[in-house]
N, C-alpha and C. Protein backbone atom coordinates (compact mmCIF):
# COMPACT_ATOMS: atom_id res chain seq x y z
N UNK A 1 77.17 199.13 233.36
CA UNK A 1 77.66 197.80 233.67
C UNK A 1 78.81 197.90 234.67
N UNK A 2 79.01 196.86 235.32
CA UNK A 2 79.86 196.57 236.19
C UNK A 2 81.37 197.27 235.80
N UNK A 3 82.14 197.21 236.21
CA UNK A 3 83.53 197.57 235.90
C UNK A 3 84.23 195.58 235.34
N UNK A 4 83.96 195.10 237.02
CA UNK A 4 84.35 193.81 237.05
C UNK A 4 84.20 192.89 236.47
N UNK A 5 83.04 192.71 235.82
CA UNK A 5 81.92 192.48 235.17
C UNK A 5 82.30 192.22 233.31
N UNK A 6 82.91 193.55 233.35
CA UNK A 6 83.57 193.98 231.87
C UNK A 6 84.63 193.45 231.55
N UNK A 7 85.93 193.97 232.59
CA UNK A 7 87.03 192.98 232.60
C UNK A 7 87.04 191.40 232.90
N UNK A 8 86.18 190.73 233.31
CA UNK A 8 85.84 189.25 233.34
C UNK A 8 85.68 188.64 232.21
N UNK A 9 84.92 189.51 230.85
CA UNK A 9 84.25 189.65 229.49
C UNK A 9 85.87 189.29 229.08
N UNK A 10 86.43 190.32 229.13
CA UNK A 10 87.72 190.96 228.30
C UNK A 10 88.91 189.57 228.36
N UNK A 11 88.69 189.33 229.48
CA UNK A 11 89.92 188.10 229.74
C UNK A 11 89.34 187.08 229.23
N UNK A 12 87.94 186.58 229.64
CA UNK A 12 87.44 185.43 229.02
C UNK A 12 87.70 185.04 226.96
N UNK A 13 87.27 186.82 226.66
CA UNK A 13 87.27 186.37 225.10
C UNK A 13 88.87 186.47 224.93
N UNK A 14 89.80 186.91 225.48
CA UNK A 14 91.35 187.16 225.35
C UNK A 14 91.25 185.84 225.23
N UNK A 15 91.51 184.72 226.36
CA UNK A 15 91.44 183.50 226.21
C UNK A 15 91.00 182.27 225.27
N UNK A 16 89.49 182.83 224.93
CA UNK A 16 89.34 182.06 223.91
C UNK A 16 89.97 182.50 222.50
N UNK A 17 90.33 183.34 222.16
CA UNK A 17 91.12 183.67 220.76
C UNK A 17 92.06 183.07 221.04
N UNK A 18 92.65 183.10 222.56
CA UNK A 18 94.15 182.16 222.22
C UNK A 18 93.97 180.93 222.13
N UNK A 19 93.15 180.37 222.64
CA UNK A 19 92.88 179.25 222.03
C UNK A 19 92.85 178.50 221.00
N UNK A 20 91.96 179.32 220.21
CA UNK A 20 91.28 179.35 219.31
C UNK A 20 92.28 179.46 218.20
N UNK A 21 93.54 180.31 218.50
CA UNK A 21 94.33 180.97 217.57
C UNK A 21 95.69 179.04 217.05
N UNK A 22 96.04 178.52 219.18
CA UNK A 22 96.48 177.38 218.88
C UNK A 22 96.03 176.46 217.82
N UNK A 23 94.69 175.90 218.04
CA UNK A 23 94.19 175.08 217.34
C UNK A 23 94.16 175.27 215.48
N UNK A 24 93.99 176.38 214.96
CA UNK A 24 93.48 176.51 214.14
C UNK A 24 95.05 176.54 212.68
N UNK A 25 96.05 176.22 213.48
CA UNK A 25 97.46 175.74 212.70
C UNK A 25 97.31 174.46 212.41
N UNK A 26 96.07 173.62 212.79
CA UNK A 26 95.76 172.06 212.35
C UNK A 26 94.63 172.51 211.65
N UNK A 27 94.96 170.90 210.57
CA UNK A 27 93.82 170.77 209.81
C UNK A 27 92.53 170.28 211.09
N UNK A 28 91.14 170.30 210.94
CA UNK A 28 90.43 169.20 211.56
C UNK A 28 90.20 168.13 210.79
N UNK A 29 89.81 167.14 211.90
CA UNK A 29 89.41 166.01 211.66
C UNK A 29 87.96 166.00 211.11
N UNK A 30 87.46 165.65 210.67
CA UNK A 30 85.82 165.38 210.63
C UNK A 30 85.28 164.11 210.80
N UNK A 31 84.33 164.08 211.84
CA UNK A 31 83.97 162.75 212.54
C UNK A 31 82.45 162.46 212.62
N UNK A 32 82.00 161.40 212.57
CA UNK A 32 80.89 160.64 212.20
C UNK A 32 80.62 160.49 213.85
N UNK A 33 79.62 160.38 214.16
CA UNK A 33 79.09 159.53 215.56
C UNK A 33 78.35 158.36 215.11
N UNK A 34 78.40 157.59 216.53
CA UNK A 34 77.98 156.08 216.02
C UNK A 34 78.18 155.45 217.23
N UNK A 35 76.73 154.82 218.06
CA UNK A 35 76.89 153.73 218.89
C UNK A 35 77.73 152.74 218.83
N UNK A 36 78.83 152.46 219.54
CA UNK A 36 79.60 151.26 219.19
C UNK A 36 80.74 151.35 218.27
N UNK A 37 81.77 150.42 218.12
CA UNK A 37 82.65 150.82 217.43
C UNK A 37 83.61 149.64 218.24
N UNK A 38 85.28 150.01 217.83
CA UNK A 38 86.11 149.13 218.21
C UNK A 38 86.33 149.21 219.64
N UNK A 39 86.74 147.82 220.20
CA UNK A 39 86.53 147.41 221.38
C UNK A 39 85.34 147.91 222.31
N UNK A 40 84.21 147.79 221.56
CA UNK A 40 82.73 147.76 222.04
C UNK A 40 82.01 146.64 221.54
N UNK A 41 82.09 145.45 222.54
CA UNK A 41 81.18 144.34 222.11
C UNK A 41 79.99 144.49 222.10
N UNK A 42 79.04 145.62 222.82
CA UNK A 42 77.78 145.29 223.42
C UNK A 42 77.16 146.82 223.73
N UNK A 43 77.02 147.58 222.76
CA UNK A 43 76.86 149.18 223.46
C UNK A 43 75.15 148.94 224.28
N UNK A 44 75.84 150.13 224.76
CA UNK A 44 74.40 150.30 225.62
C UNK A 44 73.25 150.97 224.79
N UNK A 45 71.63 150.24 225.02
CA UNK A 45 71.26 151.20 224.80
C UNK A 45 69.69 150.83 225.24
N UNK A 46 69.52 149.61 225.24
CA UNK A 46 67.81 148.81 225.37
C UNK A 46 67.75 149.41 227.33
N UNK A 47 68.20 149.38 228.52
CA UNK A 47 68.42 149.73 229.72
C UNK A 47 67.57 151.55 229.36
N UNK A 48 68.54 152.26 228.73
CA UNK A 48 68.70 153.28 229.38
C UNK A 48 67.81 154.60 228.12
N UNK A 49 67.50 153.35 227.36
CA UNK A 49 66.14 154.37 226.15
C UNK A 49 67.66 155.57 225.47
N UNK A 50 66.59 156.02 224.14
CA UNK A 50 67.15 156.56 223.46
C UNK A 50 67.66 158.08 224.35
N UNK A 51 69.09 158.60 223.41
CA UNK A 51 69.74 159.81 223.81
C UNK A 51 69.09 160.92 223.36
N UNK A 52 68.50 161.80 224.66
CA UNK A 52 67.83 162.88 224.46
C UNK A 52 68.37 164.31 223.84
N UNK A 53 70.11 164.12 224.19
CA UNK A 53 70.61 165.06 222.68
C UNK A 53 71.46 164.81 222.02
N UNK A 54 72.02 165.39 221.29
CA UNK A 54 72.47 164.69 219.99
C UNK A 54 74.45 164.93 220.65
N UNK A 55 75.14 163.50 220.44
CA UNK A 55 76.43 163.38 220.95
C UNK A 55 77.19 164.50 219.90
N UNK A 56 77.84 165.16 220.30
CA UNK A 56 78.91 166.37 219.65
C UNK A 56 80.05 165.83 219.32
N UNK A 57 80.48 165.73 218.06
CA UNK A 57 81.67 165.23 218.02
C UNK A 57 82.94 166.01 218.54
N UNK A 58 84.44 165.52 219.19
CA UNK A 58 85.67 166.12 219.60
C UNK A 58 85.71 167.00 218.45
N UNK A 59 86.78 168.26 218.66
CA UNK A 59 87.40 168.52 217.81
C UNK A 59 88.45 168.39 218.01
N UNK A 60 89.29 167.53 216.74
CA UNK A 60 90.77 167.05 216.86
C UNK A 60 91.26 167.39 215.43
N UNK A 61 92.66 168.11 215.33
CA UNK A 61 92.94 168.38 214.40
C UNK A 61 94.11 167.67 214.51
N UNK A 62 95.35 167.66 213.12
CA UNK A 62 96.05 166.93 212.46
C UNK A 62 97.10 167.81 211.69
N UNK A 63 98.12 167.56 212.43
CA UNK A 63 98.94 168.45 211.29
C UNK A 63 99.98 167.39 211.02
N UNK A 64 101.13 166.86 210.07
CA UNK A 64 102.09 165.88 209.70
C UNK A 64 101.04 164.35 210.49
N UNK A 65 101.94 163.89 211.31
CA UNK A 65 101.72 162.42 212.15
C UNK A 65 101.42 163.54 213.69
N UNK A 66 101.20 164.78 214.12
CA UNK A 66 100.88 164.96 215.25
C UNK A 66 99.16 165.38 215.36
N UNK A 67 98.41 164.82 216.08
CA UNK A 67 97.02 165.21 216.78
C UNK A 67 96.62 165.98 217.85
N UNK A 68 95.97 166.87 217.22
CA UNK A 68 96.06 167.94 218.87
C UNK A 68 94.70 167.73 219.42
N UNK A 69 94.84 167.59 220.30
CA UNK A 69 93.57 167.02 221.36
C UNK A 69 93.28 168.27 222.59
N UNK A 70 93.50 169.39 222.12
CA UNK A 70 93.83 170.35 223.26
C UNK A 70 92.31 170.88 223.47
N UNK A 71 91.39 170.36 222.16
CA UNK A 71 90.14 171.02 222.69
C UNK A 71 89.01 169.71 223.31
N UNK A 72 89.58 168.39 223.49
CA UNK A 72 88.74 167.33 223.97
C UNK A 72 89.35 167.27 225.47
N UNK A 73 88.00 167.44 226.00
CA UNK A 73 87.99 167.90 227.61
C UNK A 73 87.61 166.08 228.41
N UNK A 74 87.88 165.30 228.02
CA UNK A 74 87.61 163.50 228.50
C UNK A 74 88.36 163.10 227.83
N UNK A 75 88.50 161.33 228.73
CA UNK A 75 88.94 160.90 228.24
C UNK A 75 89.14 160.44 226.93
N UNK A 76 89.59 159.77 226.19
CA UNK A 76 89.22 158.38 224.97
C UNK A 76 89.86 157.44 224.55
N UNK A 77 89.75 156.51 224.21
CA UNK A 77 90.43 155.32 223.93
C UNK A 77 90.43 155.44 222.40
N UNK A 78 92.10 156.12 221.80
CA UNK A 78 92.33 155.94 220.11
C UNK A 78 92.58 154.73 219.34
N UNK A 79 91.91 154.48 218.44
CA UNK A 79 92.20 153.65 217.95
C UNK A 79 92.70 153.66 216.05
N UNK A 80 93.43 153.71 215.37
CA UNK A 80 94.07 154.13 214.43
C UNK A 80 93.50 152.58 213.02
N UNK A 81 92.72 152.16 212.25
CA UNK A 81 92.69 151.30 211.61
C UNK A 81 93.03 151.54 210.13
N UNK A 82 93.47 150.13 209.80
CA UNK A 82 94.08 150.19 208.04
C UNK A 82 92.57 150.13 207.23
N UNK A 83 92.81 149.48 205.88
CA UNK A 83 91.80 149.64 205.00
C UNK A 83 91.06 148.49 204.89
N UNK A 84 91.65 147.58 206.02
CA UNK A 84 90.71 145.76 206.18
C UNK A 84 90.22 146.05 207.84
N UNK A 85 90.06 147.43 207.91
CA UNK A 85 89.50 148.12 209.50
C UNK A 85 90.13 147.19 210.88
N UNK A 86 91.60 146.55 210.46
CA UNK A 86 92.39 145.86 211.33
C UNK A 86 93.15 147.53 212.45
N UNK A 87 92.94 147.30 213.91
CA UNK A 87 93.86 148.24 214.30
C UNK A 87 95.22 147.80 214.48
N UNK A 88 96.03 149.22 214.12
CA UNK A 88 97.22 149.18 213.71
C UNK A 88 97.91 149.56 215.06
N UNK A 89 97.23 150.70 215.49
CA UNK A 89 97.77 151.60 216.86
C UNK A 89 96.86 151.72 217.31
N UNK A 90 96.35 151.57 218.98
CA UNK A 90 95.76 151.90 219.79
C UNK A 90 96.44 152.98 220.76
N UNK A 91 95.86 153.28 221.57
CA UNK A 91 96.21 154.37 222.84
C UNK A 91 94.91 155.06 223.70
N UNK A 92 95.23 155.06 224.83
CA UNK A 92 94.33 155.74 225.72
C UNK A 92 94.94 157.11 225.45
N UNK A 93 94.31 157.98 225.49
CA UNK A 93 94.41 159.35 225.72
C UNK A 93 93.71 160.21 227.15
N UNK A 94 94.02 160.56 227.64
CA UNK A 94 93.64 160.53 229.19
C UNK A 94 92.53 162.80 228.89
N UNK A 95 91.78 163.03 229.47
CA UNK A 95 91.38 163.78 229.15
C UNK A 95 92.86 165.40 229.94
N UNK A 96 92.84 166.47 229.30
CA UNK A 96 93.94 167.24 228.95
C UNK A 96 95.37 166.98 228.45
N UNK A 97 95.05 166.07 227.48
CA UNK A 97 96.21 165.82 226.49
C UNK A 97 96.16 166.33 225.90
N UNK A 98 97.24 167.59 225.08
CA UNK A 98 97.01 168.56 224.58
C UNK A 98 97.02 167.98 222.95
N UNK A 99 98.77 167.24 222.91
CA UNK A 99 99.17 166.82 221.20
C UNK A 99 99.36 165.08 221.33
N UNK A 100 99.36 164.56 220.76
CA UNK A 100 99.97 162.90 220.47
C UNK A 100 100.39 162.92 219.50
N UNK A 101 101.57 162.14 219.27
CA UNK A 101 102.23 162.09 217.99
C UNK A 101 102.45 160.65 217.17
N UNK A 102 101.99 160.79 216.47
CA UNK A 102 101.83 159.09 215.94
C UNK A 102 103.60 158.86 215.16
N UNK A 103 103.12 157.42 215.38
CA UNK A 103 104.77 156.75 214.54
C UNK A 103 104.92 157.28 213.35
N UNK A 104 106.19 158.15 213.23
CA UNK A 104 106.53 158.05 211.67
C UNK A 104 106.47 157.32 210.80
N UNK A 105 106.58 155.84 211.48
CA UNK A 105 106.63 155.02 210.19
C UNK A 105 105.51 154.65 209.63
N UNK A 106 104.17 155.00 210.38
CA UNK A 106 102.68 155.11 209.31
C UNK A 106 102.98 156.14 208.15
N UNK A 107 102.03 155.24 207.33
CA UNK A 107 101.56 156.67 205.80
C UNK A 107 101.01 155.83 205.30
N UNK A 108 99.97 156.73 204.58
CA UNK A 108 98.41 156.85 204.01
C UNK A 108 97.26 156.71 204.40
N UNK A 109 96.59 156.14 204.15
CA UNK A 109 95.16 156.78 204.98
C UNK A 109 94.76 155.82 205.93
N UNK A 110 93.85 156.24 206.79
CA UNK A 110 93.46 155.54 208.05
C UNK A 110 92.33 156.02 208.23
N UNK A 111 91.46 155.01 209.12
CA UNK A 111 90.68 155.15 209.52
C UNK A 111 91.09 155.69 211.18
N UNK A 112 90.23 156.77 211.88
CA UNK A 112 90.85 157.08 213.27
C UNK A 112 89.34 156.81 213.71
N UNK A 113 89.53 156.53 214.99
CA UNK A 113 88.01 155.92 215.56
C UNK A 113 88.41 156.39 217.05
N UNK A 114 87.71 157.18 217.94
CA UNK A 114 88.06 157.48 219.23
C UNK A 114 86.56 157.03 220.00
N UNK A 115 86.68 156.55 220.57
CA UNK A 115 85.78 155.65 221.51
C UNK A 115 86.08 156.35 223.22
N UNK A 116 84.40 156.72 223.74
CA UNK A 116 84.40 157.07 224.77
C UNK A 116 82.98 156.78 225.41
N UNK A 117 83.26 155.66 226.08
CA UNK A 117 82.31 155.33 226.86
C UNK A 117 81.56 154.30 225.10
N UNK A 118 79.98 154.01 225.22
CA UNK A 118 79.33 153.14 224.13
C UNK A 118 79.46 154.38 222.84
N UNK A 119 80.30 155.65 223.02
CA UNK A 119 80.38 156.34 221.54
C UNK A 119 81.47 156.27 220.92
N UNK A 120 81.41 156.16 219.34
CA UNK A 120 82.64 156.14 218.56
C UNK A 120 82.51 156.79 218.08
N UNK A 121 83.60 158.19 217.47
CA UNK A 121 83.59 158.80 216.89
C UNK A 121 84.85 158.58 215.54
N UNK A 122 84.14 158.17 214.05
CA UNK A 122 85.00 158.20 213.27
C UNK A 122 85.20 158.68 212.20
N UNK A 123 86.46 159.04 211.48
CA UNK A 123 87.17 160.50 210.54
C UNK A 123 88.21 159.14 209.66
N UNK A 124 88.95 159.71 208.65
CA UNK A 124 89.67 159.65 208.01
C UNK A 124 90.68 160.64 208.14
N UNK A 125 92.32 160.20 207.88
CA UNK A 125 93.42 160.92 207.92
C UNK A 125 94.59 160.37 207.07
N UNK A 126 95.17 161.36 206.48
CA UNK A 126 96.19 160.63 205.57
C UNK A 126 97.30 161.78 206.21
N UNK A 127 98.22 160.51 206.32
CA UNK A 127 99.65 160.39 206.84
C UNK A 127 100.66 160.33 205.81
């Protein structure tokens, strides 16, 4: 094998362990997919026929009130709801946002719903 070839290997997996190593000081989230969701009046879907693969949910983890978003590579529009699915906190999150930190003054559980493009992806989190 290459020399170059090898060391390309070596840095690439260096990298992903560090990665890998950041993220994994958060809990994850676990998230549902689902056409539609908050601030989606009208998803798409009769135009453009069914999705030929299956949408992947972010991985976003949670540690206290902070969210690390360091492994969602797009945008999304957060949306934070109570237990009458009223939103409490919204926010755009712009894609390479690494952490967001929600208001201290939330606590207990929520619904988190991140919307990108006609997909919602939604988890539970207690604060």
């Amino acid at each position: 094998m290459d020399k170059r070839f090898l060391k390309n290997v070596f840095v690439t997996v260096l990298f992903v362990i560090g990665s890998v190593a950041n993220v994994m000081s958060f809990d994850r989230i676990d998230f549902t997919v689902q056409n539609g969701g908050p601030g989606i009046d009208n998803p798409v879907g009769g135009d453009h026929g069914p999705s030929r693969a299956p949408m992947m949910p972010p991985y976003v983890g949670i540690e206290g009130h902070t969210l690390d978003f360091s492994c969602v590579g797009y945008d999304v529009t957060f949306y934070l709801l109570n237990e009458d699915e009223e939103p409490v906190f919204t926010l755009f999150i712009p894609a390479g946002t690494s952490t967001v930190e929600l208001p201290s003054m939330l606590e207990g559980s929520y619904e988190i719903c991140l919307v990108r493009g006609n997909w919602c992806f939604c988890g539970w989190i207690e604060l």
